[in-house]
N, C-alpha and C. Protein backbone atom coordinates (compact mmCIF):
# COMPACT_ATOMS: atom_id res chain seq x y z
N UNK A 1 0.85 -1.18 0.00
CA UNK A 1 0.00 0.00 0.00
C UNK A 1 0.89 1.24 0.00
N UNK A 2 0.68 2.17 -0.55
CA UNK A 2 1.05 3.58 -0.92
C UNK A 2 0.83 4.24 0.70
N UNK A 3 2.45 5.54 0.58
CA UNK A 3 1.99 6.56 1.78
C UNK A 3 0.57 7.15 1.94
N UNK A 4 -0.04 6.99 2.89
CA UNK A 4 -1.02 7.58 3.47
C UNK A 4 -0.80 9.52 3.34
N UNK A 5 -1.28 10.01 2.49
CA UNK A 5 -1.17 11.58 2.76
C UNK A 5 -2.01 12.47 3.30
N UNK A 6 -4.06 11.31 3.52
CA UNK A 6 -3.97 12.73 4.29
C UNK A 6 -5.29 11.21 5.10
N UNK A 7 -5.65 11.80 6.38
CA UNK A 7 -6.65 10.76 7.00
C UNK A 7 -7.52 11.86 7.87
N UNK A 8 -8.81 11.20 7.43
CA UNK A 8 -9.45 12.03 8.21
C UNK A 8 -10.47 10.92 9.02
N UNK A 9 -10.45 11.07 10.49
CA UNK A 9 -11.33 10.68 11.01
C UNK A 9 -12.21 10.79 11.86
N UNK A 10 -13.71 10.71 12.16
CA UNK A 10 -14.63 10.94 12.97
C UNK A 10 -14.68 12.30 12.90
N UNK A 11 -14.82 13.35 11.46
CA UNK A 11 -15.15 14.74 11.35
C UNK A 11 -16.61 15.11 11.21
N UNK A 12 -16.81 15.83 12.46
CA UNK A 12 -18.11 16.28 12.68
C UNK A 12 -18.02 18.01 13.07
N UNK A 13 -18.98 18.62 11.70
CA UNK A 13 -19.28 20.15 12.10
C UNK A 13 -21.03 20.36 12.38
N UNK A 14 -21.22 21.21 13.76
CA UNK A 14 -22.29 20.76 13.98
C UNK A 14 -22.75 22.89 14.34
N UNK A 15 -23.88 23.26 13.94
CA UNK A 15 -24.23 24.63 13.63
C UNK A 15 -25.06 24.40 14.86
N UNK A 16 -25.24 26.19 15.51
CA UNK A 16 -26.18 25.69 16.78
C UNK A 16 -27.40 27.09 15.74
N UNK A 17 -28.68 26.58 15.97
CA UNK A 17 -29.61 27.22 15.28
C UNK A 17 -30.85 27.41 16.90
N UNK A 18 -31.21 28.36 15.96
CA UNK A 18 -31.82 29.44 17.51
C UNK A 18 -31.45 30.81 17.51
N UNK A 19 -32.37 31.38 18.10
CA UNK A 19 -32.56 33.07 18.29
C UNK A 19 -31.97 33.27 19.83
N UNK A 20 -31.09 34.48 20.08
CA UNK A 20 -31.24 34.61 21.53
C UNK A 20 -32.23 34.24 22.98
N UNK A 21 -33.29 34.00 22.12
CA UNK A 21 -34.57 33.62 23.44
C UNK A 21 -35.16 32.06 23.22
N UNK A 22 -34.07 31.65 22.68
CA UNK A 22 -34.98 30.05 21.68
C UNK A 22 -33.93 29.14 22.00
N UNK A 23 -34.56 27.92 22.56
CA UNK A 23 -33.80 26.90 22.86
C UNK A 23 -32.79 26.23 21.60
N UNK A 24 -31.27 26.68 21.97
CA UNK A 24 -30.43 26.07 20.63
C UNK A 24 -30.42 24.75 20.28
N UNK A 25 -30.55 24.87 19.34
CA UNK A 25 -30.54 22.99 18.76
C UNK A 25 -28.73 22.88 18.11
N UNK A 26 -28.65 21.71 17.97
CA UNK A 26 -27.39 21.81 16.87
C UNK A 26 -28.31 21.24 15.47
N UNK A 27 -27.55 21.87 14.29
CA UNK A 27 -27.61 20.96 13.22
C UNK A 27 -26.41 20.44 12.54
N UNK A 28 -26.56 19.30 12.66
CA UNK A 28 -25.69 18.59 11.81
C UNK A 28 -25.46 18.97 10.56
N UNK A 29 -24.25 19.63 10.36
CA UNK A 29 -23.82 19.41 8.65
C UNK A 29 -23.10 18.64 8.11
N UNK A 30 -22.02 18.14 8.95
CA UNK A 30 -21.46 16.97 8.85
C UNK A 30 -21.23 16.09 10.07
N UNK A 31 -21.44 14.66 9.53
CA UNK A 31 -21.84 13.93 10.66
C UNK A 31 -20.74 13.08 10.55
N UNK A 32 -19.67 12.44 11.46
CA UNK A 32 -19.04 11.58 11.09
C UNK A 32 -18.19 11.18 10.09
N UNK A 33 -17.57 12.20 9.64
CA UNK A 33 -16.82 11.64 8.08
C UNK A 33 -15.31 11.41 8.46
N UNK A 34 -15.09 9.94 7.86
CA UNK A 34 -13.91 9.54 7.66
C UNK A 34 -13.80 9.20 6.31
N UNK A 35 -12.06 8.81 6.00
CA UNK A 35 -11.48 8.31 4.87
C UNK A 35 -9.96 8.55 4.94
N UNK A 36 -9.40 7.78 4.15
CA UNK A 36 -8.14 7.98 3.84
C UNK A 36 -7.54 8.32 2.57
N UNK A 37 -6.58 8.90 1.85
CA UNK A 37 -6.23 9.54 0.90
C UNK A 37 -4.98 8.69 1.04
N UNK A 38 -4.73 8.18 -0.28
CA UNK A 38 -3.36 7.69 -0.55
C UNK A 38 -2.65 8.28 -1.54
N UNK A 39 -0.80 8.47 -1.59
CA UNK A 39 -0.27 9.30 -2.52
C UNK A 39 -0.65 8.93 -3.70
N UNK A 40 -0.81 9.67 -5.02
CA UNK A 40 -1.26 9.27 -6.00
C UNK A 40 -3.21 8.98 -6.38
N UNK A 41 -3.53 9.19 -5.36
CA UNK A 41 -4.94 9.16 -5.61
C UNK A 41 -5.74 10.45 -5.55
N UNK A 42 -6.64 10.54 -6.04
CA UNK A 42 -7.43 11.79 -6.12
C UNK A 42 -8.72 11.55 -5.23
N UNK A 43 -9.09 12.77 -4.51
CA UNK A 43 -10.53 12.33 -3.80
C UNK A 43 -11.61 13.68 -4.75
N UNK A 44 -12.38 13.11 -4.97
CA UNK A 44 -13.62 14.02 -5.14
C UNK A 44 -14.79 13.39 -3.99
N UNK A 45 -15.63 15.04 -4.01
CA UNK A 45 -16.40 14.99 -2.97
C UNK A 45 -18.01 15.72 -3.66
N UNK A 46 -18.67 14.65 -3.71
CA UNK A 46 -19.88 14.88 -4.62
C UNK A 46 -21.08 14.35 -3.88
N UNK A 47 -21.89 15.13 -4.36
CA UNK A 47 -23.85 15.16 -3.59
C UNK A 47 -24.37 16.47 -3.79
N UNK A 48 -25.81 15.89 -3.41
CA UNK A 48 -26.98 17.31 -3.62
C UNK A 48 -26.47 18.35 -2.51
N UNK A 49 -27.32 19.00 -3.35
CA UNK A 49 -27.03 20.36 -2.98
C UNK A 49 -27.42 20.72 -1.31
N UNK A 50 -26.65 21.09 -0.79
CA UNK A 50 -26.64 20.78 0.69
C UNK A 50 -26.56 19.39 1.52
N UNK A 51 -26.05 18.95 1.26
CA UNK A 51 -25.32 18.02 1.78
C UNK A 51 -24.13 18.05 3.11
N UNK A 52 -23.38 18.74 2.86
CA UNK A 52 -22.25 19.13 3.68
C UNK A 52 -20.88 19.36 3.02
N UNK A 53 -21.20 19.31 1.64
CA UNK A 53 -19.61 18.55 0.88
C UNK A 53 -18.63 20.01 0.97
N UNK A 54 -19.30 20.85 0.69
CA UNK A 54 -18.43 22.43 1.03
C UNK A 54 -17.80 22.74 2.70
N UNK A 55 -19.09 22.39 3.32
CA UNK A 55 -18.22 22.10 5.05
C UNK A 55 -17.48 21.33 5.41
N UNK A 56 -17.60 20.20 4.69
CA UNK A 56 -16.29 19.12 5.06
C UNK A 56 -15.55 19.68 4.57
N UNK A 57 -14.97 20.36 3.66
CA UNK A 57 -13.81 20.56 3.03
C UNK A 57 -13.38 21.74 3.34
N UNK A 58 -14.28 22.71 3.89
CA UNK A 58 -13.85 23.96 4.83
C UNK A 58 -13.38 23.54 6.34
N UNK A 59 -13.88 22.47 6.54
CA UNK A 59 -13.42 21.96 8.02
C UNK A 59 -12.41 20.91 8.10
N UNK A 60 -11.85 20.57 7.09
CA UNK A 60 -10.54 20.15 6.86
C UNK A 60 -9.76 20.70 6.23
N UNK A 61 -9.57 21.76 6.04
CA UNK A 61 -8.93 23.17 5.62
C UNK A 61 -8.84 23.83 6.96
N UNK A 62 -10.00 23.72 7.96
CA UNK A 62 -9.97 25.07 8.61
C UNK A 62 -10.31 25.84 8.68
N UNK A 63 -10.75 26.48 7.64
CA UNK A 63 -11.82 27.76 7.02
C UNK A 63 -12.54 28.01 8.09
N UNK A 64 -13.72 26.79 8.43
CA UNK A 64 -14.38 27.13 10.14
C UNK A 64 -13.81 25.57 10.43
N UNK A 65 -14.15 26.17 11.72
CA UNK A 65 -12.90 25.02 12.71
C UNK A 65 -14.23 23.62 13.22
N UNK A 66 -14.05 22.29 13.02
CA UNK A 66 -14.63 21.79 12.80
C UNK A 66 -15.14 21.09 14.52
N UNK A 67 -16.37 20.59 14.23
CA UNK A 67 -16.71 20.92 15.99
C UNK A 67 -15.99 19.37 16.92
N UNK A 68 -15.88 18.24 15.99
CA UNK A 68 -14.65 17.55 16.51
C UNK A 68 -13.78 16.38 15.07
N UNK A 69 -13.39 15.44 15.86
CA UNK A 69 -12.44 15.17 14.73
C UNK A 69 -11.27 15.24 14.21
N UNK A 70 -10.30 14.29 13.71
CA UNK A 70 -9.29 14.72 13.55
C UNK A 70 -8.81 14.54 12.05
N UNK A 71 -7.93 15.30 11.86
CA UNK A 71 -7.28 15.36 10.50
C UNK A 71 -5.78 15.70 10.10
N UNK A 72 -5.13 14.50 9.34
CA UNK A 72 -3.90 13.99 9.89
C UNK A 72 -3.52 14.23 8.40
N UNK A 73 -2.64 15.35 8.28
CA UNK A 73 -2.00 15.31 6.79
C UNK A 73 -0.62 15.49 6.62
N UNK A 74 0.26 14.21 6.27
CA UNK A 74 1.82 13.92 5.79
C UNK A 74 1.82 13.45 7.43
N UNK A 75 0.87 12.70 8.06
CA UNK A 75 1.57 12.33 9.16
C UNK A 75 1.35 13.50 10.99
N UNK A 76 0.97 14.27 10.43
CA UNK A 76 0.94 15.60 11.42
C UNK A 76 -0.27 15.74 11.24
N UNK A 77 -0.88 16.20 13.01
CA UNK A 77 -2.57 16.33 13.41
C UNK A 77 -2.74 17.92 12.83
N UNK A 78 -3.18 17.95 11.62
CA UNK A 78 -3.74 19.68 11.35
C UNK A 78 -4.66 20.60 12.37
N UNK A 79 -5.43 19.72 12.93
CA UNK A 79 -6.48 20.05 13.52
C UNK A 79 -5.73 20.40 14.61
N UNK A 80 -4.22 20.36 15.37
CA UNK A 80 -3.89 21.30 16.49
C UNK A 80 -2.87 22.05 16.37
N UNK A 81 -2.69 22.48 14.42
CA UNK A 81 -2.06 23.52 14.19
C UNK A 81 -3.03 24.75 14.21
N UNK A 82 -1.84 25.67 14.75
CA UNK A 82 -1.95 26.86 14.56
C UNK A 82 -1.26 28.64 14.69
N UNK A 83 -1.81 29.29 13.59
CA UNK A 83 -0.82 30.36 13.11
C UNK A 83 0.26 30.20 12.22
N UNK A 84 1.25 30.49 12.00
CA UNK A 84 2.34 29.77 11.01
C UNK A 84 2.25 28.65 10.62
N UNK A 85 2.23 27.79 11.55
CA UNK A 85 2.40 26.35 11.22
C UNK A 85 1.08 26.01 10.06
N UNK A 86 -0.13 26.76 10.80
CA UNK A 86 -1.49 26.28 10.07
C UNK A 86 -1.18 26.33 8.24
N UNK A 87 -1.06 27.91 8.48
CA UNK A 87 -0.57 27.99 7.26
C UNK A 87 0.48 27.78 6.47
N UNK A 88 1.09 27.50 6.76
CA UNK A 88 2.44 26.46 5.94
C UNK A 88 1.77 25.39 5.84
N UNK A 89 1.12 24.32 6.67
CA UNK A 89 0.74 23.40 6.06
C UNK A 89 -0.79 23.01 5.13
N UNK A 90 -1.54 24.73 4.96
CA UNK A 90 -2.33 24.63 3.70
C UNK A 90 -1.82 24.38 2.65
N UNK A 91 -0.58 25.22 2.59
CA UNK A 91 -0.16 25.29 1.10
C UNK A 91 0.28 23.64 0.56
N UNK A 92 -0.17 22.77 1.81
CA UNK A 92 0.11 21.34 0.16
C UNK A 92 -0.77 21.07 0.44
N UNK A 93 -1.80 21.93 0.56
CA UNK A 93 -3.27 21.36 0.00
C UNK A 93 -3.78 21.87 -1.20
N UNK A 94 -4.81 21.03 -2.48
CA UNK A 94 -5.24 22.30 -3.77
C UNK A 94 -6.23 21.52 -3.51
N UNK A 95 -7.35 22.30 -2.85
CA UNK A 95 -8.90 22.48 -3.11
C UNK A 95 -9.59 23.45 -4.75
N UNK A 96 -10.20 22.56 -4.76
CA UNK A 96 -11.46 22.99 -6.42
C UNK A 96 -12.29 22.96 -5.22
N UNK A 97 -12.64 24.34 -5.82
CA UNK A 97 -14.03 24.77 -4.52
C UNK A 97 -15.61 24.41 -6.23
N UNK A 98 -16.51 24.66 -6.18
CA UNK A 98 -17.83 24.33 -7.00
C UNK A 98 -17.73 25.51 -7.98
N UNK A 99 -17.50 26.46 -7.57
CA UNK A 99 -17.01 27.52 -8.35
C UNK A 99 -15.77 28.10 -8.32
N UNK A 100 -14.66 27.48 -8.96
CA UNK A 100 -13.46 27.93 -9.29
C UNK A 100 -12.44 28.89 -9.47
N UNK A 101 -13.38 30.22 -10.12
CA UNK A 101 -13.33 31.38 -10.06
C UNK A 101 -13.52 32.46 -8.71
N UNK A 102 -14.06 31.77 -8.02
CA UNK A 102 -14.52 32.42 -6.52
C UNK A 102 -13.18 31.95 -6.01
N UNK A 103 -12.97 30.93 -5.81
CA UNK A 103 -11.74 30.86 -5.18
C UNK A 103 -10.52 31.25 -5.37
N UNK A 104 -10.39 32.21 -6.49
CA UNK A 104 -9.16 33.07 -6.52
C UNK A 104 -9.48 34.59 -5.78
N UNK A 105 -10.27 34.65 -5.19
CA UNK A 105 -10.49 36.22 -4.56
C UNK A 105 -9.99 35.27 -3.28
């Protein structure tokens, strides 16, 4: 089997919905996602529209910080970098966001 480059496991982002006077609920946007990425393989991440597939991939980025879960890329826990380190280790990541063009601003 090929190096392992990136593992993600038991990633859960969970939204709390409610008004200041209203009992908060969470909602699940992502529930549980694992997988592993091996060198040389490609992952795509596909489903209807609202699904979660943009939050998983913002919450293994980081973008918003994911509510647990871990995510292990070249070997090192991403999920308890931070500041420099965080960002040094985006840059060997290349996300295709749904719209391509948005993601150069």
């Amino acid at each position: 089997m090929s190096e392992i480059i990136l593992e993600v496991q038991n990633l859960k982002k969970y939204y709390q919905q409610g008004t200041l006077f209203q009992k908060k609920e969470s909602v699940k946007a992502v529930d549980d996602v694992s997988f592993v990425l091996h060198r040389k393989e490609t992952l795509a991440i596909v489903g209807e529209s609202g699904c979660g597939k943009s939050t998983t991939v913002k919450s293994l980025i980081r973008l918003t910080e994911p509510t647990s879960g871990k995510v292990i890329l070249h070997g090192e826990d991403f999920t308890s970098l931070k500041g420099k380190e965080l960002r040094e280790a985006r840059k060997k990541l290349k996300i295709i966001f749904q719209d391509p063009y948005s993601s150069l601003n």
